[in-house]
N, C-alpha and C. Protein backbone atom coordinates (compact mmCIF):
# COMPACT_ATOMS: atom_id res chain seq x y z
N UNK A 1 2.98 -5.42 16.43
CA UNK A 1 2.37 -4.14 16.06
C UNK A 1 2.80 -3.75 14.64
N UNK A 2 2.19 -3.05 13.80
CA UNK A 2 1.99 -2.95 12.37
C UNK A 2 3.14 -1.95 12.67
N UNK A 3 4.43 -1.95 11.58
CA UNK A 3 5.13 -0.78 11.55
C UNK A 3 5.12 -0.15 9.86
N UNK A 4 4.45 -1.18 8.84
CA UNK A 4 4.73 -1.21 7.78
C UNK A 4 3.28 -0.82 6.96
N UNK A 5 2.91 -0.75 6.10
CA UNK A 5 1.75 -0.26 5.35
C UNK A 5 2.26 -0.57 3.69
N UNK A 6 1.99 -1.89 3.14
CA UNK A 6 2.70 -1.98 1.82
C UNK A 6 1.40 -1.52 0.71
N UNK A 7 2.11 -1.09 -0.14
CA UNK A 7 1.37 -0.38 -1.10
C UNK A 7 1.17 -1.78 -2.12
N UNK A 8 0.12 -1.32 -3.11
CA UNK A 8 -0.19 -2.48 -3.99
C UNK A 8 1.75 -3.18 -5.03
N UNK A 9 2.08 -1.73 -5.06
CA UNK A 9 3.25 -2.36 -5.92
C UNK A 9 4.36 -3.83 -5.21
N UNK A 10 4.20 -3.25 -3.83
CA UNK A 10 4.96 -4.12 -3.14
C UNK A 10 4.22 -5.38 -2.77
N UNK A 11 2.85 -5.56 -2.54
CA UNK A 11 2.12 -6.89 -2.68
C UNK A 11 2.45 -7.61 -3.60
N UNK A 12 2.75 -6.99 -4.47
CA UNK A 12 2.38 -7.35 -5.80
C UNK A 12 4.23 -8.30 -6.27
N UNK A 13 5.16 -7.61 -5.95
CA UNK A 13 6.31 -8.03 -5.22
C UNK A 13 6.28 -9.36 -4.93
N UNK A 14 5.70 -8.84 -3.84
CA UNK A 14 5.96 -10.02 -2.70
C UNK A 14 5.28 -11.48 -3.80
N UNK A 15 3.85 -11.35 -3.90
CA UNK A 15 3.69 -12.11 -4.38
C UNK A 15 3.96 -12.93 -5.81
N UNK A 16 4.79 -12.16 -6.72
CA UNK A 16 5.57 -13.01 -7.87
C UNK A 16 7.25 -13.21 -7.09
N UNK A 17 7.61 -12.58 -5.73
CA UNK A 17 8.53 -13.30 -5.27
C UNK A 17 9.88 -12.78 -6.05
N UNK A 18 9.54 -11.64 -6.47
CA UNK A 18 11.00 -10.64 -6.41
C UNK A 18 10.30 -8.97 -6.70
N UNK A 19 11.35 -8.11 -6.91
CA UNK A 19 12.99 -8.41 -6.86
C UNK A 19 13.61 -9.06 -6.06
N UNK A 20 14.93 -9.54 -5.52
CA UNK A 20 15.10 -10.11 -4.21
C UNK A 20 15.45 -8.99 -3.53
N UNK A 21 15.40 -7.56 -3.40
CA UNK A 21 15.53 -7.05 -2.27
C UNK A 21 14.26 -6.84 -1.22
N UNK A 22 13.29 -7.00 -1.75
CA UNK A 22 12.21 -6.65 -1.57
C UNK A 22 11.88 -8.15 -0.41
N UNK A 23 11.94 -9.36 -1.03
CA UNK A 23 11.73 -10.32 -0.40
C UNK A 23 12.81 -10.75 1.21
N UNK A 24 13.64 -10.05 0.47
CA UNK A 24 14.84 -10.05 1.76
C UNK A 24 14.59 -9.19 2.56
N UNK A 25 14.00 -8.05 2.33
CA UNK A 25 13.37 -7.25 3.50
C UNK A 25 11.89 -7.62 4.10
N UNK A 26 10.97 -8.43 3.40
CA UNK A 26 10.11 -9.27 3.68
C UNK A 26 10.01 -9.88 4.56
N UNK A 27 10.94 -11.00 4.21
CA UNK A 27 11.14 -12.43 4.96
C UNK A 27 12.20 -11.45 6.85
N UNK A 28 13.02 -10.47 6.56
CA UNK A 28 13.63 -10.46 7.54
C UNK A 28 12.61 -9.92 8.72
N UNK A 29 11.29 -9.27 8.31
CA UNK A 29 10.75 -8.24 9.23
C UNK A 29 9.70 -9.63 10.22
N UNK A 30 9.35 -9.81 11.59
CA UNK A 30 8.61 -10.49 12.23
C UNK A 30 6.73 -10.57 11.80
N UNK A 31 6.33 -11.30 11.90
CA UNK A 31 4.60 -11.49 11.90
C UNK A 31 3.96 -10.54 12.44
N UNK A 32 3.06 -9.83 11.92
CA UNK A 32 2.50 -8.97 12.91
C UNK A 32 2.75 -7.01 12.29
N UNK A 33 4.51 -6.85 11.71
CA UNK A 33 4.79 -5.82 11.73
C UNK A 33 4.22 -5.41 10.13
N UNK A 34 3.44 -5.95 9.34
CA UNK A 34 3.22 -5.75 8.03
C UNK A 34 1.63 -5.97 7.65
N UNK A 35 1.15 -4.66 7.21
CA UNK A 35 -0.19 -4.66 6.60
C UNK A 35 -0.31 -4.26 5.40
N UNK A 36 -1.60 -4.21 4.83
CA UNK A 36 -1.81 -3.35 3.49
C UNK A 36 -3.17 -2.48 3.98
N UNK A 37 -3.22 -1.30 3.15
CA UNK A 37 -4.69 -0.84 2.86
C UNK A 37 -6.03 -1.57 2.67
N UNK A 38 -6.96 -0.72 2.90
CA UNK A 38 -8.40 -1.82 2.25
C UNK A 38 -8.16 -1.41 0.95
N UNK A 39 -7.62 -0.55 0.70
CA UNK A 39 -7.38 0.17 -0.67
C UNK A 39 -6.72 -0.89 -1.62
N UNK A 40 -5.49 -1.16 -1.11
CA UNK A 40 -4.16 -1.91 -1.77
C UNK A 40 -5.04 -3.58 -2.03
N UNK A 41 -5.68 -3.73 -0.95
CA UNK A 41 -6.67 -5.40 -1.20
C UNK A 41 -7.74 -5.13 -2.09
N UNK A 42 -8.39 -3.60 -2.36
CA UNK A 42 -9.53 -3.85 -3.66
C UNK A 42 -8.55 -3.46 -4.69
N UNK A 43 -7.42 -2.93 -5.24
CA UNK A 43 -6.63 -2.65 -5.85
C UNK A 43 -6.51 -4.31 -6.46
N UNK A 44 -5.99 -5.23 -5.89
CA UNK A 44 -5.08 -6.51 -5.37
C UNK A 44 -6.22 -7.10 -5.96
N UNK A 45 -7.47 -7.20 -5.94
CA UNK A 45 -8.51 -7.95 -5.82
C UNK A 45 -9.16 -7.99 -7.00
N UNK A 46 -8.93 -6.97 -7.73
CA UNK A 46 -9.41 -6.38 -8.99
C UNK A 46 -8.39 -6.78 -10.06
N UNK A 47 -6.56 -6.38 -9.96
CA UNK A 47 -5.96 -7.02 -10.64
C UNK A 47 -6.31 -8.37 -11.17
N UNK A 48 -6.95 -9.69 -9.53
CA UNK A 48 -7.06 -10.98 -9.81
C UNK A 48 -8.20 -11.11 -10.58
N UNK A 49 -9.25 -10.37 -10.20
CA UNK A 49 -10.63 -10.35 -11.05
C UNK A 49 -10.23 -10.47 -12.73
N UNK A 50 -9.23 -9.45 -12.72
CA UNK A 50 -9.34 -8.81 -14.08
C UNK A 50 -7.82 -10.20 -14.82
N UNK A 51 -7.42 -10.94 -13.99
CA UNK A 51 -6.42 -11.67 -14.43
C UNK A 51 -6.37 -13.00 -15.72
N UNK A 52 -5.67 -13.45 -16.38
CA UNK A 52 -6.22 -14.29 -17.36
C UNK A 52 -6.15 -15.46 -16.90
N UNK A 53 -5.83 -16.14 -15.40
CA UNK A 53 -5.98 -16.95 -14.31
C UNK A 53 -6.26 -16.52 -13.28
N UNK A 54 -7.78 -15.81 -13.07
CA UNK A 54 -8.31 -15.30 -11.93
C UNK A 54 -8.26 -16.65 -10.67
N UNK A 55 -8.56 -17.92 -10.72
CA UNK A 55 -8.51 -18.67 -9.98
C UNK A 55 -7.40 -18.64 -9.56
N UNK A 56 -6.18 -18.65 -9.86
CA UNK A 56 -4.62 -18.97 -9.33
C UNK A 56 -4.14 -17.79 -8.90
N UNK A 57 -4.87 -16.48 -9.48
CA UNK A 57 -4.58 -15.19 -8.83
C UNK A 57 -5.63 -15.05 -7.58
N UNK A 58 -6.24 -15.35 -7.82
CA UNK A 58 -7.10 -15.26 -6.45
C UNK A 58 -6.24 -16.00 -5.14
N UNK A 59 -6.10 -17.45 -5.61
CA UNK A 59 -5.58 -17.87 -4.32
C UNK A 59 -4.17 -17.62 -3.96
N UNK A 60 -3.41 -16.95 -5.08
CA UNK A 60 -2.19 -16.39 -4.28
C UNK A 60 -2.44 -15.06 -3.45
N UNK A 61 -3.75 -14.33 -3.94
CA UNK A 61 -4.12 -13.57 -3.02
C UNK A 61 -4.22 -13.41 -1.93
N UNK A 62 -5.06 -14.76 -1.61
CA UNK A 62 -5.76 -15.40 -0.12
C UNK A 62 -4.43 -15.94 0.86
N UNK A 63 -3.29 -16.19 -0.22
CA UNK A 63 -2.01 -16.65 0.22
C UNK A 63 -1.50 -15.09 1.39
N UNK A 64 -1.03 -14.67 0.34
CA UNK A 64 -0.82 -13.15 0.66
C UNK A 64 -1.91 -12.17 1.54
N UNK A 65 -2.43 -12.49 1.36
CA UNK A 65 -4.01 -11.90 2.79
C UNK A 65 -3.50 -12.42 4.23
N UNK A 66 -2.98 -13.51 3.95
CA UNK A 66 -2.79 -14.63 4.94
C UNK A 66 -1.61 -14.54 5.77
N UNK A 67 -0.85 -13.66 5.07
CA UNK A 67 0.86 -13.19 5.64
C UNK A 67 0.66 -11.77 6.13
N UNK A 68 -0.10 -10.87 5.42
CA UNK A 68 -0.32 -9.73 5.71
C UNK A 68 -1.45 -8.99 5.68
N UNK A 69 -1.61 -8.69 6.95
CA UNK A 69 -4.01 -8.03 7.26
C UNK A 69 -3.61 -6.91 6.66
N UNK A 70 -4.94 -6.71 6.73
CA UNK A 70 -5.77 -6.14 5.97
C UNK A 70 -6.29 -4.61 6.79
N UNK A 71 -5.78 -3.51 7.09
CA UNK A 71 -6.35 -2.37 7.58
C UNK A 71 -7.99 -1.98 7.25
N UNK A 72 -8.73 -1.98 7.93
CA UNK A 72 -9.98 -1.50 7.50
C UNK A 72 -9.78 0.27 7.79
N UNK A 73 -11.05 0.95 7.11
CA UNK A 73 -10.54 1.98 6.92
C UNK A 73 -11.64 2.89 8.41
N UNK A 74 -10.89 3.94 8.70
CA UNK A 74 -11.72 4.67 9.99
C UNK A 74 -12.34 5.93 9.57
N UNK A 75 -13.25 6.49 10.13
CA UNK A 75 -13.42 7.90 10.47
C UNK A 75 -12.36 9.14 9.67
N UNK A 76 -11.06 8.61 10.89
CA UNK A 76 -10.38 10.04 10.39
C UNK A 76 -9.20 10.20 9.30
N UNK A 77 -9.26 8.78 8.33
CA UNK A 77 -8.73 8.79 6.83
C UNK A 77 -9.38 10.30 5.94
N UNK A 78 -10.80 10.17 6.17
CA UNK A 78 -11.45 11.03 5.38
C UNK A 78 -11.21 12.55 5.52
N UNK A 79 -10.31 13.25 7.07
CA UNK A 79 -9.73 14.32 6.90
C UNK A 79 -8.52 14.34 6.17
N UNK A 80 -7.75 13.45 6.74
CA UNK A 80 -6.61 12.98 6.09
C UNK A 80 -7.06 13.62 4.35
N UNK A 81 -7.39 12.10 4.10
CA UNK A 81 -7.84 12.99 2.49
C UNK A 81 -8.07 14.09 1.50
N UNK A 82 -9.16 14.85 2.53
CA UNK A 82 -9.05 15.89 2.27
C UNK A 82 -8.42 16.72 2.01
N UNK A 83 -7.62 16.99 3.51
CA UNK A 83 -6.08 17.78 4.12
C UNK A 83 -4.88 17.66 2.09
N UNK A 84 -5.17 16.38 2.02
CA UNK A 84 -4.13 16.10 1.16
C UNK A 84 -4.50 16.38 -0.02
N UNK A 85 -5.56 16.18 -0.40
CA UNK A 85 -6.32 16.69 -1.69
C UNK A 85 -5.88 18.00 -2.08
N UNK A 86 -6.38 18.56 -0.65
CA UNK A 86 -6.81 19.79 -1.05
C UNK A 86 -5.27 20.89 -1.22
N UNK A 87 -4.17 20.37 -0.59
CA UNK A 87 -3.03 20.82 -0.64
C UNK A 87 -2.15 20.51 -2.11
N UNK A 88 -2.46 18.96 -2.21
CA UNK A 88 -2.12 18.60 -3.64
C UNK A 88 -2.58 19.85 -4.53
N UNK A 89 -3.99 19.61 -4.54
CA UNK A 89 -4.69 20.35 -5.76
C UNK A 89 -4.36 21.81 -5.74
N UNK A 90 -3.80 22.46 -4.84
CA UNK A 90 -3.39 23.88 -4.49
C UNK A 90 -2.07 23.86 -5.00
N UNK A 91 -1.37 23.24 -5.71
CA UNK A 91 0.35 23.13 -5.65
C UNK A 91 -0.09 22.38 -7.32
N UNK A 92 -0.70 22.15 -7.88
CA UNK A 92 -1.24 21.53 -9.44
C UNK A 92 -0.52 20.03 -8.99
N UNK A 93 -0.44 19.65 -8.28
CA UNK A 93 0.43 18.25 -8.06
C UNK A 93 0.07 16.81 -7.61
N UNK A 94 -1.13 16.56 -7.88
CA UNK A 94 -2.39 15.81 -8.04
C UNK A 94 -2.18 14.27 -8.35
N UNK A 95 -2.26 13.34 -7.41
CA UNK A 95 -1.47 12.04 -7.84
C UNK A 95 -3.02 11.58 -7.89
N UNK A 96 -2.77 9.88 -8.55
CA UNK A 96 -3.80 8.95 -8.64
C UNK A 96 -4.77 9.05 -7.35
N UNK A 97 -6.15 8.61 -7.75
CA UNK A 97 -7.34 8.78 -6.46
C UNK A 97 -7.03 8.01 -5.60
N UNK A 98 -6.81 6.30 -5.72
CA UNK A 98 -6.68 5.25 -4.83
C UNK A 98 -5.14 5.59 -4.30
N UNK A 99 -4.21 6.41 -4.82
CA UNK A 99 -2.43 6.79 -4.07
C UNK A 99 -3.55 7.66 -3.25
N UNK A 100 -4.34 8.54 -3.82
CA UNK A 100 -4.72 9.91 -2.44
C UNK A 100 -5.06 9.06 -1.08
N UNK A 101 -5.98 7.99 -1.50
CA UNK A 101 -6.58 7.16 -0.40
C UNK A 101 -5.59 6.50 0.18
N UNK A 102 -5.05 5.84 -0.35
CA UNK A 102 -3.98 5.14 0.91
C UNK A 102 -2.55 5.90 1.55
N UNK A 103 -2.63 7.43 1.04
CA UNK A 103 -1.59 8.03 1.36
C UNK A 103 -2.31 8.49 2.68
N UNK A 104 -3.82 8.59 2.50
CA UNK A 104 -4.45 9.24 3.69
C UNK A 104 -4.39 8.38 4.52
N UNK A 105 -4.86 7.02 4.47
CA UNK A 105 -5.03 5.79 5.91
C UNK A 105 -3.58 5.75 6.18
N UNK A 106 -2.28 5.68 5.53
CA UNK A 106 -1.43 5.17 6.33
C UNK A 106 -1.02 6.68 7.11
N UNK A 107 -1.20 7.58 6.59
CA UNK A 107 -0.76 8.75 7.43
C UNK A 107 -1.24 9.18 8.43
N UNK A 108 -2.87 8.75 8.38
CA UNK A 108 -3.83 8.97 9.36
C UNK A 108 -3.33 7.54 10.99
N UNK A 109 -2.83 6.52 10.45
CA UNK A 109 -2.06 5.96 11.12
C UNK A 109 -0.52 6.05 11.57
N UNK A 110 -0.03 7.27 11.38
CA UNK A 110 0.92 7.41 11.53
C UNK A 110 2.13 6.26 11.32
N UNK A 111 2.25 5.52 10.21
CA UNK A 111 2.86 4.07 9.88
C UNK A 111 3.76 4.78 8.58
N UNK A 112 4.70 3.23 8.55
CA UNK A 112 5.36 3.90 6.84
C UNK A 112 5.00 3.05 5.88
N UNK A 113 4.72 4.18 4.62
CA UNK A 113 4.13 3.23 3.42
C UNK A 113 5.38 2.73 2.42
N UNK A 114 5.15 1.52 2.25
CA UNK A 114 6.72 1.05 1.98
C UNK A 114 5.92 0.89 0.13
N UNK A 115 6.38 1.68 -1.01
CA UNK A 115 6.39 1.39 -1.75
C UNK A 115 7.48 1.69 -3.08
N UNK A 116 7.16 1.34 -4.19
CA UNK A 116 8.13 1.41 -5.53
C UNK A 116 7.68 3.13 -6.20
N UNK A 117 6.49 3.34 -5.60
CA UNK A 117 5.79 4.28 -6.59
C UNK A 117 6.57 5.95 -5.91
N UNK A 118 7.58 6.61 -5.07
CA UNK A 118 8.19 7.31 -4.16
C UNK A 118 7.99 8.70 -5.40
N UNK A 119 8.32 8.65 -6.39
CA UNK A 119 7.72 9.89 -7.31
C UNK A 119 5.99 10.86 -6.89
N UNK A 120 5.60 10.06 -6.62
CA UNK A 120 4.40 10.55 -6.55
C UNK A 120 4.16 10.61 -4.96
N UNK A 121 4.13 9.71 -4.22
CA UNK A 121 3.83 9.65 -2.97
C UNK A 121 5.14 10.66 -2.07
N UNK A 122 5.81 10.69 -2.57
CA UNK A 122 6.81 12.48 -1.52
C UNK A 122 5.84 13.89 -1.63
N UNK A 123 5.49 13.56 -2.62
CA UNK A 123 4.35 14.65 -2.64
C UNK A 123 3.48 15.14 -1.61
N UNK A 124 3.42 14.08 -0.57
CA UNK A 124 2.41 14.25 0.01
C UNK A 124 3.12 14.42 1.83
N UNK A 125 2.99 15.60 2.32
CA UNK A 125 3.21 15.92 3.37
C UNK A 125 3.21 15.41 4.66
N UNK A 126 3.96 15.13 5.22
CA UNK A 126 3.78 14.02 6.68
C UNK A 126 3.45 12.92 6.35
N UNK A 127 3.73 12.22 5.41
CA UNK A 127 3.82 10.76 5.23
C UNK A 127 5.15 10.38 5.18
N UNK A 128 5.03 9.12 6.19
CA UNK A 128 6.73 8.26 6.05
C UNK A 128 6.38 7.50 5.27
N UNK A 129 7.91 7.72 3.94
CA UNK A 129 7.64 6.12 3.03
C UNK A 129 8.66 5.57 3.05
N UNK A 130 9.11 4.43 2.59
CA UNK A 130 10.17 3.60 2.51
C UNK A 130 10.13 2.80 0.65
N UNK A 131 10.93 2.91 -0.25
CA UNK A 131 11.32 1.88 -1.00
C UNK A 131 12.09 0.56 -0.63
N UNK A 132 11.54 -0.33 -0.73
CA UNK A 132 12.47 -1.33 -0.55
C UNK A 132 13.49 -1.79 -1.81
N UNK A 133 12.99 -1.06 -3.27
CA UNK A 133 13.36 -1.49 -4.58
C UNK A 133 14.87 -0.97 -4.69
N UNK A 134 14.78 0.16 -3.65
CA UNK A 134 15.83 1.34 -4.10
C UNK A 134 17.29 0.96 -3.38
């Protein structure tokens, strides 16, 4: 069962294969307990697009797809969103569009979003996060 929700920074991690804390908390967690966003994979997907070895970024992608699924997104992300938008934007405290989106799916899943980016994402109310960097 998914306990984890990694954000693009930590894909991104994983796949150049440090820091080593990050990989050591990686490698220790079982199959199964680690996903990403659909968000964090068009995020992920676009980096490789946009890469100056899109072929070799692509297939470390497909590598990394391959260790950790892929959440598709539901119905009730889009209150989520809102909820968070609209509280952000009431407080002037307004993070990136694609952080709003995946702050909403993993919260709307009640999961923890394990990322580097913790400045911006505490911001956001009833979300569990985790650094692994820290």
């Amino acid at each position: 069962m998914v306990q984890y929700v990694l954000d693009t920074n930590i894909c991104i991690y994983i796949a150049k294969q440090q820091p080593p804390e990050v990989l050591e908390k990686f490698s220790s967690l079982r199959v199964g307990s680690l996903a990403m966003s659909l968000v964090t994979h068009g995020e992920l997907l676009y980096g490789a697009y946009r890469s100056q070895n899109s072929e070799k970024a692509h297939t470390i992608l497909d590598e990394l797809v391959s260790m950790i699924s892929v959440i598709p997104i539901g119905k009730a992300v889009a209150q989520h969103y809102a909820e968070i938008r609209a509280d952000l934007t009431s407080k002037g405290l307004l993070i990136g569009n694609n952080d709003l989106w995946i702050a909403a799916h993993v919260r709307s899943l009640d999961k923890i979003l394990v990322t580097n980016n913790t400045k911006e994402f505490e911001r956001v109310q009833g979300l569990n996060i985790e650094n692994w960097c820290a």
